[in-house]
PDB file of N, CA and C in Angstrom:
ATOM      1  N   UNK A   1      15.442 -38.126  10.739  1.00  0.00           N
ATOM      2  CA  UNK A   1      14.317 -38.549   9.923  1.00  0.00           C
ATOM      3  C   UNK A   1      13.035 -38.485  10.743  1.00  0.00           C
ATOM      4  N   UNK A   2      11.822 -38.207  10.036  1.00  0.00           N
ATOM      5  CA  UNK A   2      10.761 -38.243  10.905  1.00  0.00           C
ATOM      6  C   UNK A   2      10.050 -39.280  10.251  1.00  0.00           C
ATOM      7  N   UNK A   3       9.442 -40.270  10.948  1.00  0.00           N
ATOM      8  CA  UNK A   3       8.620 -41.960  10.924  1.00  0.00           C
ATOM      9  C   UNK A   3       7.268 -41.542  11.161  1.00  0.00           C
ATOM     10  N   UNK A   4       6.529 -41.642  10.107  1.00  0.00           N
ATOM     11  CA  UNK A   4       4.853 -41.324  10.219  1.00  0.00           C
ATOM     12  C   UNK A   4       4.519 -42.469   9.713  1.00  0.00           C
ATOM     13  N   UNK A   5       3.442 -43.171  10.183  1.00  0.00           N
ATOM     14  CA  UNK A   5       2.547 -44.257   9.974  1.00  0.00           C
ATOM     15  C   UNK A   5       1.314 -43.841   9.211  1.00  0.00           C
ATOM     16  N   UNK A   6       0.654 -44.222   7.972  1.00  0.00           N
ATOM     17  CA  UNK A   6      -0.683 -44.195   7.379  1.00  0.00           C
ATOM     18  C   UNK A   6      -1.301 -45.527   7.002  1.00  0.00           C
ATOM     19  N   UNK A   7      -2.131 -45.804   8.018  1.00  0.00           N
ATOM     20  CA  UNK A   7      -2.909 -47.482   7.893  1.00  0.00           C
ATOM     21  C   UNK A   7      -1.791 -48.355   8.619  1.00  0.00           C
ATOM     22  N   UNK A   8      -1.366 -49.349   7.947  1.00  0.00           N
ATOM     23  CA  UNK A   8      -0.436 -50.453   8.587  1.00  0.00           C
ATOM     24  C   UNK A   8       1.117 -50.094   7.661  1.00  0.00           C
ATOM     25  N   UNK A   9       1.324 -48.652   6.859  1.00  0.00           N
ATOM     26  CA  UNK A   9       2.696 -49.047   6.020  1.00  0.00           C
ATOM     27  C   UNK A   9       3.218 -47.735   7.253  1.00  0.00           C
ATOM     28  N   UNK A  10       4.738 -47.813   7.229  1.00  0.00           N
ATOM     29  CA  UNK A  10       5.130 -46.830   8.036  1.00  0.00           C
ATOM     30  C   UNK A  10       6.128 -46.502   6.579  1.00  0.00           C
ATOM     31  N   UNK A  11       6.399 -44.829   7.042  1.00  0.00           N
ATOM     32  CA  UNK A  11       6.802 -43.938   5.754  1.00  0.00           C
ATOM     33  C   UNK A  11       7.965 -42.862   6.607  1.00  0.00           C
ATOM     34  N   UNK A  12       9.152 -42.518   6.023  1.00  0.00           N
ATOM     35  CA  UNK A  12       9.857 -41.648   6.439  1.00  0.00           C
ATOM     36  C   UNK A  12      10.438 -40.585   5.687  1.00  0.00           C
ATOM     37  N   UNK A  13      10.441 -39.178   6.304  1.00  0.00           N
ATOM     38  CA  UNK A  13      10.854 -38.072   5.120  1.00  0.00           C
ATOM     39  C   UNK A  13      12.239 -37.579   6.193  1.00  0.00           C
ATOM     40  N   UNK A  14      13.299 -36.460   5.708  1.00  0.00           N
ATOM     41  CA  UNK A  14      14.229 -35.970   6.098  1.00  0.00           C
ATOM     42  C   UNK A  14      13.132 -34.777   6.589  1.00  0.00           C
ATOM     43  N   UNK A  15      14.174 -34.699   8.072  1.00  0.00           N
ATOM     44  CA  UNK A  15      13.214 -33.914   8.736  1.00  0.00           C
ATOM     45  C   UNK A  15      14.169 -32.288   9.200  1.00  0.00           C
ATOM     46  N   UNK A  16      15.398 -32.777   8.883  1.00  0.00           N
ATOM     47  CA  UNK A  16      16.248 -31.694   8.814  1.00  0.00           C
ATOM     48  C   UNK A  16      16.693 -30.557   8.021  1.00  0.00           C
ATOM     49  N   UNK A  17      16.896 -29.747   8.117  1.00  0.00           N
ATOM     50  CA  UNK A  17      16.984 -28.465   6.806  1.00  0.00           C
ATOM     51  C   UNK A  17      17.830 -27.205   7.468  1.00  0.00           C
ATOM     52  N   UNK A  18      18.054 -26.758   6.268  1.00  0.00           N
ATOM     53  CA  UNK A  18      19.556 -25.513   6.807  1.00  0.00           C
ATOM     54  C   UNK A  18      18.549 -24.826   7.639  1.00  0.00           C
ATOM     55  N   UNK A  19      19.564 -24.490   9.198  1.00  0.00           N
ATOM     56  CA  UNK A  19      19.175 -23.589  10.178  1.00  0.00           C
ATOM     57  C   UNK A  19      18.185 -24.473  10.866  1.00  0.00           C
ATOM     58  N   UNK A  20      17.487 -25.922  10.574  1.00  0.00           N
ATOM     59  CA  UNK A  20      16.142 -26.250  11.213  1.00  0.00           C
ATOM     60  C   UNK A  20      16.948 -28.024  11.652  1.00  0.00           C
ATOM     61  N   UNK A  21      16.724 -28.080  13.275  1.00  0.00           N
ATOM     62  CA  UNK A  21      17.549 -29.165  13.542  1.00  0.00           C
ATOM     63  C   UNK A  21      16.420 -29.167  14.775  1.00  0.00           C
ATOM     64  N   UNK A  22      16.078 -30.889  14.645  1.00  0.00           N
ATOM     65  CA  UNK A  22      15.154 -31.546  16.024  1.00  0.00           C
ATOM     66  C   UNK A  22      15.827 -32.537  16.871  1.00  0.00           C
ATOM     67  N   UNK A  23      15.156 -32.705  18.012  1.00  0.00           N
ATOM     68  CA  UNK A  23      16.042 -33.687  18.742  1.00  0.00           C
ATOM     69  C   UNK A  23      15.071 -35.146  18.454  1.00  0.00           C
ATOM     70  N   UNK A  24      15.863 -35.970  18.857  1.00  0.00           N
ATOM     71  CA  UNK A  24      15.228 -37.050  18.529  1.00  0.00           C
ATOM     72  C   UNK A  24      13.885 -37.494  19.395  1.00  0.00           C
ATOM     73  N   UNK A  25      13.323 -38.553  18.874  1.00  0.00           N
ATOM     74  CA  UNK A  25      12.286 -38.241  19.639  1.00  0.00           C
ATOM     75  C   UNK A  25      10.932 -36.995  19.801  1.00  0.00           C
ATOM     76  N   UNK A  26      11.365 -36.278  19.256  1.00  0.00           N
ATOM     77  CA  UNK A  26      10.579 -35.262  19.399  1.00  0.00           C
ATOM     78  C   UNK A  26       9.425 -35.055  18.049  1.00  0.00           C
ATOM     79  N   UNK A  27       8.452 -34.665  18.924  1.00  0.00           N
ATOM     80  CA  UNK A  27       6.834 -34.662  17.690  1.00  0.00           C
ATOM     81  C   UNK A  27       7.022 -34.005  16.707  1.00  0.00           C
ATOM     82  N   UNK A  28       6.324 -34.031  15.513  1.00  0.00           N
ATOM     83  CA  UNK A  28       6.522 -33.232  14.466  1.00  0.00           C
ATOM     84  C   UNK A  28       5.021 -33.477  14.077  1.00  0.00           C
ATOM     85  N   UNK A  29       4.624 -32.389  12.900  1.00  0.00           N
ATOM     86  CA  UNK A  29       3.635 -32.367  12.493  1.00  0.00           C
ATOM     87  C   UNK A  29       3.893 -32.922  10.796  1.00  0.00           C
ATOM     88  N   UNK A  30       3.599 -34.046  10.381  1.00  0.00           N
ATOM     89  CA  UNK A  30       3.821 -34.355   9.258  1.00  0.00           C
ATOM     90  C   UNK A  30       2.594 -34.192   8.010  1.00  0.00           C
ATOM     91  N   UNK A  31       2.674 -33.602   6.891  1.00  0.00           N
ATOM     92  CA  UNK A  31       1.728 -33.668   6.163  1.00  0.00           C
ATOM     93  C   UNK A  31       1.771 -34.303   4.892  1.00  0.00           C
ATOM     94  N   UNK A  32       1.179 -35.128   4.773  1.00  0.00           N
ATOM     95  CA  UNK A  32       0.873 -36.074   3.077  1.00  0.00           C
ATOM     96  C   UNK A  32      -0.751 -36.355   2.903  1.00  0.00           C
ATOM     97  N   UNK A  33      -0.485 -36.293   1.435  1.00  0.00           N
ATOM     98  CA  UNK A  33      -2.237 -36.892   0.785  1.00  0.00           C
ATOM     99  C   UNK A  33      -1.839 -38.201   0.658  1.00  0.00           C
ATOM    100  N   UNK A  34      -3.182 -38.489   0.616  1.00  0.00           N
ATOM    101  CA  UNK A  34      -3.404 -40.053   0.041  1.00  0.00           C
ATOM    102  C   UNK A  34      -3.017 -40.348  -0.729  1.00  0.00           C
ATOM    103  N   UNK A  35      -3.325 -40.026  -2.115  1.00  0.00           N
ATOM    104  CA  UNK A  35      -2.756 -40.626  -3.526  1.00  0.00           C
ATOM    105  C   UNK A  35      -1.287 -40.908  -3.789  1.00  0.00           C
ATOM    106  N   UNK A  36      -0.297 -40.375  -2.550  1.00  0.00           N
ATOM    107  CA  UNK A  36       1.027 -40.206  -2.956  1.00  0.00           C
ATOM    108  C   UNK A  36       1.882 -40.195  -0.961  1.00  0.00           C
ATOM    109  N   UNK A  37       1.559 -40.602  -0.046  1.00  0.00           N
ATOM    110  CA  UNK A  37       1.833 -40.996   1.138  1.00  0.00           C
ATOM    111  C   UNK A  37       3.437 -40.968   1.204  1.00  0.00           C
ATOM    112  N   UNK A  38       3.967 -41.485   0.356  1.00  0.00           N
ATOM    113  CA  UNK A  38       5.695 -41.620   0.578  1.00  0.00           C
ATOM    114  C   UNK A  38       6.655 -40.380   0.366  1.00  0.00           C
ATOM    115  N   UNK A  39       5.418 -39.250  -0.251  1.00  0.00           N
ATOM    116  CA  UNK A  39       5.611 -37.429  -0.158  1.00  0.00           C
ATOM    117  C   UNK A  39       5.254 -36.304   0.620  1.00  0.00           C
ATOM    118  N   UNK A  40       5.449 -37.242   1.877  1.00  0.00           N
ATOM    119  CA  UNK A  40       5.244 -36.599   2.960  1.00  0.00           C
ATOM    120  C   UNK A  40       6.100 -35.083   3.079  1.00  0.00           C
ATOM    121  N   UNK A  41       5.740 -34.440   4.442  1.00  0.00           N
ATOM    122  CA  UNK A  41       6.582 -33.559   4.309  1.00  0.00           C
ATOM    123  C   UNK A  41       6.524 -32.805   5.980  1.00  0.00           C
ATOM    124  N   UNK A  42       7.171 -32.560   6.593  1.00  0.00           N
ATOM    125  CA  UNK A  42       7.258 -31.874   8.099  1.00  0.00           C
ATOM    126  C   UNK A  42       7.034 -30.593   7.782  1.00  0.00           C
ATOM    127  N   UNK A  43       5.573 -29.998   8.249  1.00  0.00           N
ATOM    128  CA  UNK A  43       4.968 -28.874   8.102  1.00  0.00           C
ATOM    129  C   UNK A  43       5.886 -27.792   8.612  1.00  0.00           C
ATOM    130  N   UNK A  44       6.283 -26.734   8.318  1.00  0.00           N
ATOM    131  CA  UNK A  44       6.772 -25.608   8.645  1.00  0.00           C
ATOM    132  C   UNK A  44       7.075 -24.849   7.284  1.00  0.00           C
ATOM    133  N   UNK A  45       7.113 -23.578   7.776  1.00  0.00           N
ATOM    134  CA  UNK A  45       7.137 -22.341   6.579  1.00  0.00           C
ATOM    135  C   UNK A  45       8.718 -22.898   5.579  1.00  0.00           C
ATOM    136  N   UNK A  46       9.814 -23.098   6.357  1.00  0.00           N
ATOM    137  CA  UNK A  46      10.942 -23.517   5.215  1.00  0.00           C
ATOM    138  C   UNK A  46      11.169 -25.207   5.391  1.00  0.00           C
ATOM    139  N   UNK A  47      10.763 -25.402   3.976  1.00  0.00           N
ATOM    140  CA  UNK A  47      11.348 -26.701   3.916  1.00  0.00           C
ATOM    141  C   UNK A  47       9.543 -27.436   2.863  1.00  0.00           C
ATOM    142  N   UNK A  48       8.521 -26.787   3.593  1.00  0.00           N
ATOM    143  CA  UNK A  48       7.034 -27.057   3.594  1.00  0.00           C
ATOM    144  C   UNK A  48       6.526 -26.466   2.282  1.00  0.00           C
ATOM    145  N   UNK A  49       6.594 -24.755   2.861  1.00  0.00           N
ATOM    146  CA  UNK A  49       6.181 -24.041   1.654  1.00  0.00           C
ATOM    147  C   UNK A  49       7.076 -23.417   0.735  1.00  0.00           C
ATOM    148  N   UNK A  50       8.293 -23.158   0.943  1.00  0.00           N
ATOM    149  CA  UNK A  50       9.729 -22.220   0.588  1.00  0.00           C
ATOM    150  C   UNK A  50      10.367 -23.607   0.494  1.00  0.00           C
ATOM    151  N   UNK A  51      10.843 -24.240  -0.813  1.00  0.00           N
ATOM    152  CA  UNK A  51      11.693 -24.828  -0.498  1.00  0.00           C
ATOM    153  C   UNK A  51      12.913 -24.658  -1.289  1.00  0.00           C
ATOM    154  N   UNK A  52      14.584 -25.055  -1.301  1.00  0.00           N
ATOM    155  CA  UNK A  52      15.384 -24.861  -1.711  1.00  0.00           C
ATOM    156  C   UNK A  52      15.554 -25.059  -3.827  1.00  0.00           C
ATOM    157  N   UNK A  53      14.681 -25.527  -3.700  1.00  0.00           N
ATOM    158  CA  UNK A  53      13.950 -25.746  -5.432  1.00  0.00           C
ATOM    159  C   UNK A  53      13.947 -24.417  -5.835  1.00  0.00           C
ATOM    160  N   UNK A  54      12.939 -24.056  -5.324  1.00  0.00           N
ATOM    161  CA  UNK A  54      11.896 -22.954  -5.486  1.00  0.00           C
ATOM    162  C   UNK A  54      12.635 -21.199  -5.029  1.00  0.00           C
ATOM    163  N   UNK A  55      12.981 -21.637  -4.369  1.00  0.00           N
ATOM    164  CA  UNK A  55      14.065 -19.692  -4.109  1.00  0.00           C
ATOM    165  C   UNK A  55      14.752 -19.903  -5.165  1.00  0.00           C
ATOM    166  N   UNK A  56      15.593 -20.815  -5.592  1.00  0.00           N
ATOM    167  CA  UNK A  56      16.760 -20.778  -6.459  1.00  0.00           C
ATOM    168  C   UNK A  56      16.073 -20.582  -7.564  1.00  0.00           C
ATOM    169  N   UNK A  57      14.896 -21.167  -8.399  1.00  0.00           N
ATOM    170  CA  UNK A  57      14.546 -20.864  -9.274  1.00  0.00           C
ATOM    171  C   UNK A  57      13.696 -19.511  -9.559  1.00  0.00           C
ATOM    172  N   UNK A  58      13.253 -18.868  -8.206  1.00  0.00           N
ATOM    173  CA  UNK A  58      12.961 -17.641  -8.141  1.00  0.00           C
ATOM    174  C   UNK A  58      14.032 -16.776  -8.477  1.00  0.00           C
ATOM    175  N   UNK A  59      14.952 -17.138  -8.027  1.00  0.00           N
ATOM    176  CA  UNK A  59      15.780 -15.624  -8.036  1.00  0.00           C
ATOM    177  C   UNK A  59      16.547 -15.799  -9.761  1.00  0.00           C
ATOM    178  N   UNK A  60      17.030 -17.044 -10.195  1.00  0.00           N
ATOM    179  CA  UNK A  60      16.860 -17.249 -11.248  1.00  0.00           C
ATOM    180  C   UNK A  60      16.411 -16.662 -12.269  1.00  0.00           C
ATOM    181  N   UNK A  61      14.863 -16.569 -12.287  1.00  0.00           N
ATOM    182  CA  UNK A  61      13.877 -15.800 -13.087  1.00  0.00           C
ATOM    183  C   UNK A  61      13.805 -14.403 -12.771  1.00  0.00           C
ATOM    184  N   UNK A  62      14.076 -14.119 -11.854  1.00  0.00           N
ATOM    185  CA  UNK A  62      14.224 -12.507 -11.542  1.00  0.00           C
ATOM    186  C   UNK A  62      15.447 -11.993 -12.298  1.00  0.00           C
ATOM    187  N   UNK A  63      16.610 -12.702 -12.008  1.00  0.00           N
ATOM    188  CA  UNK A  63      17.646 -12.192 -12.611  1.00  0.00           C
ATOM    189  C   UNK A  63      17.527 -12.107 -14.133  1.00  0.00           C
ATOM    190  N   UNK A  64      16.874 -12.832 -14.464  1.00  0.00           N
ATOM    191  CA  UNK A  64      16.703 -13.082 -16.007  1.00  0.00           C
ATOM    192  C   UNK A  64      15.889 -12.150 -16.566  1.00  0.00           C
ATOM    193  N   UNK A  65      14.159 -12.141 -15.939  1.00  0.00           N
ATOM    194  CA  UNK A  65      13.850 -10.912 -16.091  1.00  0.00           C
ATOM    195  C   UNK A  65      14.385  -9.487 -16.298  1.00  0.00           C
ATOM    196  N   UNK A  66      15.640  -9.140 -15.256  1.00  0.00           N
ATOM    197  CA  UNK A  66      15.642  -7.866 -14.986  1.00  0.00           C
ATOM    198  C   UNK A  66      17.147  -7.842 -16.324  1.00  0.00           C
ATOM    199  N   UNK A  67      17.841  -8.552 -16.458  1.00  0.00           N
ATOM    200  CA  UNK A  67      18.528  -8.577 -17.454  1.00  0.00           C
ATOM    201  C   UNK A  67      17.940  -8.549 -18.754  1.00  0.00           C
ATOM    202  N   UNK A  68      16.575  -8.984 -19.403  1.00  0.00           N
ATOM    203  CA  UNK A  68      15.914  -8.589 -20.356  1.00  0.00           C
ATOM    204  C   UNK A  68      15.344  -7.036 -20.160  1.00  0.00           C
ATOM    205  N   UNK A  69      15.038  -6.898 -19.212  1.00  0.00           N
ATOM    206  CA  UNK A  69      14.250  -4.877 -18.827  1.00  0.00           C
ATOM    207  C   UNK A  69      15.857  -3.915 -19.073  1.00  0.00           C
ATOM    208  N   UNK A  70      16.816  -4.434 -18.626  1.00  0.00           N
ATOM    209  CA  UNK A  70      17.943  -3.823 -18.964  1.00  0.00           C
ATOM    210  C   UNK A  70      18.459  -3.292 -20.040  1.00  0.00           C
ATOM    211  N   UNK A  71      18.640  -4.716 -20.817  1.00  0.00           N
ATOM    212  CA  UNK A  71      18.571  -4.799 -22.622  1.00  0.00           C
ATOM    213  C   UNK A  71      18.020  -4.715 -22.825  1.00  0.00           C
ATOM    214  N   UNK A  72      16.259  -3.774 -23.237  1.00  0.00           N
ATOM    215  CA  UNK A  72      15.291  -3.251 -23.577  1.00  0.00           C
ATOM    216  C   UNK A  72      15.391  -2.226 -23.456  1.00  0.00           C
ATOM    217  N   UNK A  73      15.767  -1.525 -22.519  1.00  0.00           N
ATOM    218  CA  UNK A  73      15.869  -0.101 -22.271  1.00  0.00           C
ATOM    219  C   UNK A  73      17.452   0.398 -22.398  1.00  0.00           C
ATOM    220  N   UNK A  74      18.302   0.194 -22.396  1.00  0.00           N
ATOM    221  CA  UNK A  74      19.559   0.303 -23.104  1.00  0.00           C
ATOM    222  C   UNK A  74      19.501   0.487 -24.128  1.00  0.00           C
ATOM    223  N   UNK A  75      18.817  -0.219 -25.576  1.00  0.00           N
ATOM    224  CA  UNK A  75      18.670   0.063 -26.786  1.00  0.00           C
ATOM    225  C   UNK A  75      17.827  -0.160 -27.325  1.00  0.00           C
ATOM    226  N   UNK A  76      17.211   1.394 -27.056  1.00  0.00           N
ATOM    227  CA  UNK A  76      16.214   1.493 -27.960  1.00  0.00           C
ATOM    228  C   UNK A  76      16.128   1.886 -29.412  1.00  0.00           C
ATOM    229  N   UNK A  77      14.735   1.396 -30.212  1.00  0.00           N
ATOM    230  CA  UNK A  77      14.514   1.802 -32.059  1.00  0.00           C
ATOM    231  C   UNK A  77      14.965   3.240 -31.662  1.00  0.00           C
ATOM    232  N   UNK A  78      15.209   3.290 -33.063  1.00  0.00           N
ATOM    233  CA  UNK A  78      15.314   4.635 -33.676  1.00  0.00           C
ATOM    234  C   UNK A  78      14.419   5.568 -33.521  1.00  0.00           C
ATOM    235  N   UNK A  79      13.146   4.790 -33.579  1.00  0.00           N
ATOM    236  CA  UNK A  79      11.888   5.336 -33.781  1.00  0.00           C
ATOM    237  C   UNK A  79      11.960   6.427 -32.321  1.00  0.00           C
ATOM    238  N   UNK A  80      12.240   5.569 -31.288  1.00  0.00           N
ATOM    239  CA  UNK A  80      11.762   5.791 -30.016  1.00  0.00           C
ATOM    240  C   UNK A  80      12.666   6.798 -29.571  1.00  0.00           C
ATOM    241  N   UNK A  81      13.978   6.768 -29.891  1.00  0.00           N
ATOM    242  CA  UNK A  81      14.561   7.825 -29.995  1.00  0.00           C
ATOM    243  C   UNK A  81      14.197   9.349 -30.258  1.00  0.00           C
ATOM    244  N   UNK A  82      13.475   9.329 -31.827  1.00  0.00           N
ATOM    245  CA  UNK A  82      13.415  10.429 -32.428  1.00  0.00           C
ATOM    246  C   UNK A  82      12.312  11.195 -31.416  1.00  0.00           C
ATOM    247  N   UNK A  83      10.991  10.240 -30.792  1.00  0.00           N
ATOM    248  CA  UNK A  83      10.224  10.624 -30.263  1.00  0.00           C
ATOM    249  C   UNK A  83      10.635  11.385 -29.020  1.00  0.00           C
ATOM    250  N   UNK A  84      11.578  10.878 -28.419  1.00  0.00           N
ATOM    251  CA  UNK A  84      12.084  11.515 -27.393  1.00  0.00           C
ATOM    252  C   UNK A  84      12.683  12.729 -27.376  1.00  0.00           C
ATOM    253  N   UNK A  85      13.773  12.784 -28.946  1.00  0.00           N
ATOM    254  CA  UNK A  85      13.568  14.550 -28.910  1.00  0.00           C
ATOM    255  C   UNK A  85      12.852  15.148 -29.473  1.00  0.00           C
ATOM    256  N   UNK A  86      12.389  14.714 -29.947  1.00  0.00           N
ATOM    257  CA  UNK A  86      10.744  15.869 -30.414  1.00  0.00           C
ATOM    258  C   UNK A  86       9.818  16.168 -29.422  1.00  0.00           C
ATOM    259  N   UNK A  87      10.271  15.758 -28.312  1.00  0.00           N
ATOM    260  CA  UNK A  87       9.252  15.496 -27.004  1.00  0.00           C
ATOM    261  C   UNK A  87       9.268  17.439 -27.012  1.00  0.00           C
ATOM    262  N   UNK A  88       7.966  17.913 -26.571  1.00  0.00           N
ATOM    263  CA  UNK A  88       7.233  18.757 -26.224  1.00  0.00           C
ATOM    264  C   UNK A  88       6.685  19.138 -24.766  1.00  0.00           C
ATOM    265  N   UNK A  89       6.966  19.366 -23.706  1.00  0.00           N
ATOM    266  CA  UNK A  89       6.338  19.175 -22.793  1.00  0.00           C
ATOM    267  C   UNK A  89       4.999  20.063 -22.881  1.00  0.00           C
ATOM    268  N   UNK A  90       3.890  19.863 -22.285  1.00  0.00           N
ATOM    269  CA  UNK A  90       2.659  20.599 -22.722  1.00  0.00           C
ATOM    270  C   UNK A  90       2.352  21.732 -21.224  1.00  0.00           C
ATOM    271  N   UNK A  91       2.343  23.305 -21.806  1.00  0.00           N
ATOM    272  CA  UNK A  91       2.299  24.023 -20.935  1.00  0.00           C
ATOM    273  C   UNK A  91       0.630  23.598 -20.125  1.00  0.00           C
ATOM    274  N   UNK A  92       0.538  23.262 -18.761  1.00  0.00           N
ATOM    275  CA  UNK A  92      -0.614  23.228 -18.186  1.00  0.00           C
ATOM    276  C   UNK A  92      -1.359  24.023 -16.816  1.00  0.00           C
ATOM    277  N   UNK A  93      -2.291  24.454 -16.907  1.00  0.00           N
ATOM    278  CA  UNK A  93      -2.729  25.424 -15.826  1.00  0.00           C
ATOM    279  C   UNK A  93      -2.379  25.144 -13.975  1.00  0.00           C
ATOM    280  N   UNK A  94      -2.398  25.820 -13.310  1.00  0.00           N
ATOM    281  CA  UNK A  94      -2.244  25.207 -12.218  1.00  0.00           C
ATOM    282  C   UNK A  94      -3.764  24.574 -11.967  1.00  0.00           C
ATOM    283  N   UNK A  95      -4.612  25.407 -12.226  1.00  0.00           N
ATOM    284  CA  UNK A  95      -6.051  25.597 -11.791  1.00  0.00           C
ATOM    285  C   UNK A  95      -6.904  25.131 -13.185  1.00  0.00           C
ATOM    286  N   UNK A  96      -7.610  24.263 -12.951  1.00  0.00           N
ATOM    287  CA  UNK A  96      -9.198  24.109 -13.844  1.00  0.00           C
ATOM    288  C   UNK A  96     -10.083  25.191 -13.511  1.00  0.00           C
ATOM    289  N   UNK A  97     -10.263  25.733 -15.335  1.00  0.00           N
ATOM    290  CA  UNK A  97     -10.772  27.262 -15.009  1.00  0.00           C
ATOM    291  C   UNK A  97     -12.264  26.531 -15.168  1.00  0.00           C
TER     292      UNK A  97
END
């Protein structure tokens, strides 16, 4: 746990996280606002800004995404069909005369 003091209340957050282990005793850089002090948080890229919330619900939405682009393009209207063989390719110059 890491023990940060703001004014006279003392406040503690989990300071440990997969792959990220401190020895005791040892400094940390803790960050909280005012309005909300007991939501502190031990500054570093995982745990700080990346947290285990947030990937999971990323990849989540990706998967979901790309499973809707899938089933969109798997079956397409009729319409879009027909367009495709009527497709024309248009003979074009090499050169602007």
């Amino acid at each position: 746990m890491a023990i940060y003091n703001i004014g006279n209340k003392q406040y503690s957050v989990k300071a440990a996280y997969l792959f990220q282990q401190y020895d005791p005793g040892e400094k940390l850089l803790v960050i909280a606002t005012h309005e909300h002090p007991e939501r502190g948080a031990v500054y570093r890229f995982w745990g700080y800004w990346i947290t285990w919330e947030e990937l999971l619900a990323s990849v989540v939405i990706a998967v979901l995404l790309f499973q809707v682009a899938v089933s969109i393009t798997r079956n397409p209207t009729p319409e879009a069909v027909l367009e495709q063989m009527d497709y024309q390719p248009e003979k074009k110059t090499k050169y602007i005369p």
